[in-house]
N, C-alpha and C. Protein backbone atom coordinates (compact mmCIF):
# COMPACT_ATOMS: atom_id res chain seq x y z
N UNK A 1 13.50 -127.70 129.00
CA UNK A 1 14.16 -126.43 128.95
C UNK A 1 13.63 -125.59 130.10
N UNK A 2 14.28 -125.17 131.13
CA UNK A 2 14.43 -124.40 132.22
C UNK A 2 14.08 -122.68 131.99
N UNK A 3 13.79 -122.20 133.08
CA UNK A 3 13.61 -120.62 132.61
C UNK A 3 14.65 -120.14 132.64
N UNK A 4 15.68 -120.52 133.32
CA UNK A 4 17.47 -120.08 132.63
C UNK A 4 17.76 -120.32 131.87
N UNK A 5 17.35 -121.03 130.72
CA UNK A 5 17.94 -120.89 129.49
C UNK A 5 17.51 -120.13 128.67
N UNK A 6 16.65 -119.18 128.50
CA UNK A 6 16.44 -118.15 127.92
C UNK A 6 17.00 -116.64 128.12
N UNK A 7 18.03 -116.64 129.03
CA UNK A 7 18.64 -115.25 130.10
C UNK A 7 20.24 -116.03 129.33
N UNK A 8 20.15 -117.06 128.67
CA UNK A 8 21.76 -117.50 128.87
C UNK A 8 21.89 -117.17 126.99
N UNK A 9 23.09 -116.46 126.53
CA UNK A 9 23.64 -116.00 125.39
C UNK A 9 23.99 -117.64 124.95
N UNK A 10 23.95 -117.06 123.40
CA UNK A 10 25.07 -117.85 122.63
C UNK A 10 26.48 -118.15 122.41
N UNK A 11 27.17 -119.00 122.71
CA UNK A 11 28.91 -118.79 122.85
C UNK A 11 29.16 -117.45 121.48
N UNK A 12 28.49 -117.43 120.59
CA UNK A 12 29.02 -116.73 119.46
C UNK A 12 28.60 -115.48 120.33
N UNK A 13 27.64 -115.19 120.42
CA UNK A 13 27.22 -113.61 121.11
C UNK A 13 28.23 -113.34 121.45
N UNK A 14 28.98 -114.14 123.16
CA UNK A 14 30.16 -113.59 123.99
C UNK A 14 31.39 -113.46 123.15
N UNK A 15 31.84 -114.16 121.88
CA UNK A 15 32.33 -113.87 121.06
C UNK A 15 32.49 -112.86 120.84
N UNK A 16 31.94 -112.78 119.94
CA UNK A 16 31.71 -110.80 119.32
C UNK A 16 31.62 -109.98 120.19
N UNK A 17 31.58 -110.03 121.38
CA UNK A 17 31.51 -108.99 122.40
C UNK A 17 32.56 -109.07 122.38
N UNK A 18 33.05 -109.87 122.29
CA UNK A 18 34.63 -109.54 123.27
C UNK A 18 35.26 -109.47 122.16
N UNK A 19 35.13 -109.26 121.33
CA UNK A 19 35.98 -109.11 119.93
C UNK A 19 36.13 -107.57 119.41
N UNK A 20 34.64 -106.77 120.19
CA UNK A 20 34.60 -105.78 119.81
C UNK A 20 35.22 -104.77 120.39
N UNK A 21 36.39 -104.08 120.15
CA UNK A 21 36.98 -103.36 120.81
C UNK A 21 36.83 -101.86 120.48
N UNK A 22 36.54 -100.99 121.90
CA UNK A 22 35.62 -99.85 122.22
C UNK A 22 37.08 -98.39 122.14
N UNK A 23 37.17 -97.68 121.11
CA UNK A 23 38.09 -97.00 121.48
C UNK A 23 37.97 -95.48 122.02
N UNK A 24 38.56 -95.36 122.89
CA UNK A 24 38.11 -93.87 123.51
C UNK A 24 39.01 -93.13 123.27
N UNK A 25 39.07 -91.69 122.75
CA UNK A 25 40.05 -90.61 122.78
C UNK A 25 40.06 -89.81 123.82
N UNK A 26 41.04 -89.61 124.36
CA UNK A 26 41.23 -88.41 125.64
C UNK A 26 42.23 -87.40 125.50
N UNK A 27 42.06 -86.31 125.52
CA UNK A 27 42.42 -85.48 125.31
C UNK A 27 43.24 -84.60 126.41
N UNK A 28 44.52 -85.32 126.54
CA UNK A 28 44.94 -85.05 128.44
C UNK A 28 45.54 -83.45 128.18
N UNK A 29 45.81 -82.81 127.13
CA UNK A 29 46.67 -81.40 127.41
C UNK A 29 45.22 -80.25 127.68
N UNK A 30 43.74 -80.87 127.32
CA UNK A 30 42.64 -80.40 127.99
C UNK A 30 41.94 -80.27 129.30
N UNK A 31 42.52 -81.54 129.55
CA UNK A 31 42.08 -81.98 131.04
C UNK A 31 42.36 -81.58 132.26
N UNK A 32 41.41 -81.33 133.17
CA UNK A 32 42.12 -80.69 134.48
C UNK A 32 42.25 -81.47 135.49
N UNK A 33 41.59 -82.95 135.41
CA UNK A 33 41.76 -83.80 136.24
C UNK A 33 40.65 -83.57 137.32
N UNK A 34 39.33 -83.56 136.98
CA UNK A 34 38.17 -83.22 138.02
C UNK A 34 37.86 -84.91 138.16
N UNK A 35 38.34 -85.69 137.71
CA UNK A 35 37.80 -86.77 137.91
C UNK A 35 36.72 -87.23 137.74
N UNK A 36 35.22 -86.24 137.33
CA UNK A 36 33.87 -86.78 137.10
C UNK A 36 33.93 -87.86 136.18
N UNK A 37 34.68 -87.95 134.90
CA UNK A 37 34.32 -89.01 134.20
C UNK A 37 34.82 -90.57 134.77
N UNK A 38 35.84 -90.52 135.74
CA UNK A 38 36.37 -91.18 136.31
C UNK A 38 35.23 -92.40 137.09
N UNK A 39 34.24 -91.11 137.89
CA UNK A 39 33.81 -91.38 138.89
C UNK A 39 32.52 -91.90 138.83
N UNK A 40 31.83 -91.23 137.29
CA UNK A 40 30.64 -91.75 136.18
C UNK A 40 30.38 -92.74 135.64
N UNK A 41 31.81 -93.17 135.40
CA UNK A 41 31.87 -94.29 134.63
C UNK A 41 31.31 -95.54 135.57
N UNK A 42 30.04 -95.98 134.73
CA UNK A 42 29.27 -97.57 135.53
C UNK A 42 30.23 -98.66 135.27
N UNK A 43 31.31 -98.73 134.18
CA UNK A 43 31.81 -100.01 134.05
C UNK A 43 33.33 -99.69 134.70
N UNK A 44 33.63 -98.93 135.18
CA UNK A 44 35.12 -98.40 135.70
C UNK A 44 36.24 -99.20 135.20
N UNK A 45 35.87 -98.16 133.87
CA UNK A 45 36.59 -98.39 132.78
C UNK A 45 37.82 -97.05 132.73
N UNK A 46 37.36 -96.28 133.60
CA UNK A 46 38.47 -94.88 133.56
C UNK A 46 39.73 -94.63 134.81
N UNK A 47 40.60 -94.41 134.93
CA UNK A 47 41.42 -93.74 135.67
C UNK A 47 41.96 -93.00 135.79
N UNK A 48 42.94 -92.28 137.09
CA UNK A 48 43.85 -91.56 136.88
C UNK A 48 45.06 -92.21 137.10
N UNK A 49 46.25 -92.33 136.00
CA UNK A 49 47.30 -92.82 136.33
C UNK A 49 48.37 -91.50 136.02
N UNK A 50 49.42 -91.37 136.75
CA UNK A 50 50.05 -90.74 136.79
C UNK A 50 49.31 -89.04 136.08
N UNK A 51 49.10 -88.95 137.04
CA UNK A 51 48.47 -87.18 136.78
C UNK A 51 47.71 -86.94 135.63
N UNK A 52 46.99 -88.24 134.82
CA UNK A 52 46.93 -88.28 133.73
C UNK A 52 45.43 -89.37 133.16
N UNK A 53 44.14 -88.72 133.21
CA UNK A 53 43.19 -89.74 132.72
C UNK A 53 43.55 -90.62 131.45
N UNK A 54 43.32 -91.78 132.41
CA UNK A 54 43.38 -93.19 131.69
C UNK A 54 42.66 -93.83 130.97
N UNK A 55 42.22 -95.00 130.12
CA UNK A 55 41.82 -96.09 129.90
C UNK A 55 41.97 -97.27 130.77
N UNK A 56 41.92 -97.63 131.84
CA UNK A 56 42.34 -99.13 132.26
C UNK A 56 41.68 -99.74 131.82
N UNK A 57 40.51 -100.38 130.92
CA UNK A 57 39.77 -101.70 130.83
C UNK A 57 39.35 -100.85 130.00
N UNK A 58 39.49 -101.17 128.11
CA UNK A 58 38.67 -100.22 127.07
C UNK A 58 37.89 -101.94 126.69
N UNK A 59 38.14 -103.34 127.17
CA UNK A 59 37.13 -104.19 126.63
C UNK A 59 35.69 -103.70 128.13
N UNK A 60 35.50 -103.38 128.68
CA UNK A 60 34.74 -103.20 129.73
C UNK A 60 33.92 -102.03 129.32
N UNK A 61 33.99 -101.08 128.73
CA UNK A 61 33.80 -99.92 127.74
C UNK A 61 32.23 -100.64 126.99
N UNK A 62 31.33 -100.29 127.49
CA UNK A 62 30.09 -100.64 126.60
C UNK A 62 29.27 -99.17 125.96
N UNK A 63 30.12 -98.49 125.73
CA UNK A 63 29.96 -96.69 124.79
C UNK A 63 28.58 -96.57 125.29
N UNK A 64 28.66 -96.25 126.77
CA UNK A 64 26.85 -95.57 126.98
C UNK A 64 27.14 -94.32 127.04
N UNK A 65 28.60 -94.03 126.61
CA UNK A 65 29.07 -92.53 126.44
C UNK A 65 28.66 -91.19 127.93
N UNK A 66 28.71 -92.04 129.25
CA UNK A 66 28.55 -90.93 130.42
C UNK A 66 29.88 -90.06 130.57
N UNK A 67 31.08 -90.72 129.91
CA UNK A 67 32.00 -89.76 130.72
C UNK A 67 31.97 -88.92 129.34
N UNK A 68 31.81 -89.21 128.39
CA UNK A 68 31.74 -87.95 127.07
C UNK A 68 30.60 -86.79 127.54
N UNK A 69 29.58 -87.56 127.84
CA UNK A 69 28.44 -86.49 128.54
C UNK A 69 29.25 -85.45 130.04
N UNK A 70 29.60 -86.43 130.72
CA UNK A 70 29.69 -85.75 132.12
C UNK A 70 31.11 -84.56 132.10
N UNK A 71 32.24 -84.96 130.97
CA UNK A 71 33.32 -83.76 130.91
C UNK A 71 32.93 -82.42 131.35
N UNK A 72 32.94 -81.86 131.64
CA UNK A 72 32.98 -80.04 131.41
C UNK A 72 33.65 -79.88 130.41
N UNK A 73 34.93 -80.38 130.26
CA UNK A 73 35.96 -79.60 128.70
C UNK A 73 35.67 -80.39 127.61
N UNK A 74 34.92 -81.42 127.65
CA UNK A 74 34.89 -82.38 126.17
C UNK A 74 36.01 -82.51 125.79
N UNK A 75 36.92 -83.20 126.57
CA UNK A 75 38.18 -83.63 126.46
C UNK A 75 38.12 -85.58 125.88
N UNK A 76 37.00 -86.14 126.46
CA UNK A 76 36.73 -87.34 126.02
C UNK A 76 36.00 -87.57 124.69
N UNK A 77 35.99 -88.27 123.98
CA UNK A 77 35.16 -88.93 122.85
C UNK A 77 35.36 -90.68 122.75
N UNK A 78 34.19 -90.65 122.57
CA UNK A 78 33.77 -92.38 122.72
C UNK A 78 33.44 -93.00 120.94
N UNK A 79 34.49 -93.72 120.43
CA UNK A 79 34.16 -94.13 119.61
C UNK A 79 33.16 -95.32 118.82
């Protein structure tokens, strides 16, 4: 047994990760479109699509909750 096999998950682990789905509320008639949470986000998991903050990738979403922190209007919540 190698020292990479202790850094390497269980197929079940990646399982349940990916099973677990991260839901975010946004609150767009709040929003002014400053983009910080956009731009916060480590897993760029956020966008702007049509004049309008997004979700693009909510499995990529690992709730370390920066763009709930970084809002000014607390227009986001991370479930």
């Amino acid at each position: 047994m190698g020292l990479g096999s202790f850094f390497k998950k269980n197929k079940e682990d990646k399982v349940k990760e990916q099973s677990e789905d991260c839901h975010i509320d946004i609150n767009c008639d709040d929003c002014e479109i400053c983009e910080k949470c956009v731009i916060a986000c480590p897993n760029n998991v956020l966008a702007v699509i049509d004049s309008k903050t997004s979700v693009r990738n909510s499995f990529g979403c690992k709730r370390c909750k920066v763009c709930e922190s970084i809002c000014p209007n607390d227009c986001i919540k991370v479930n």
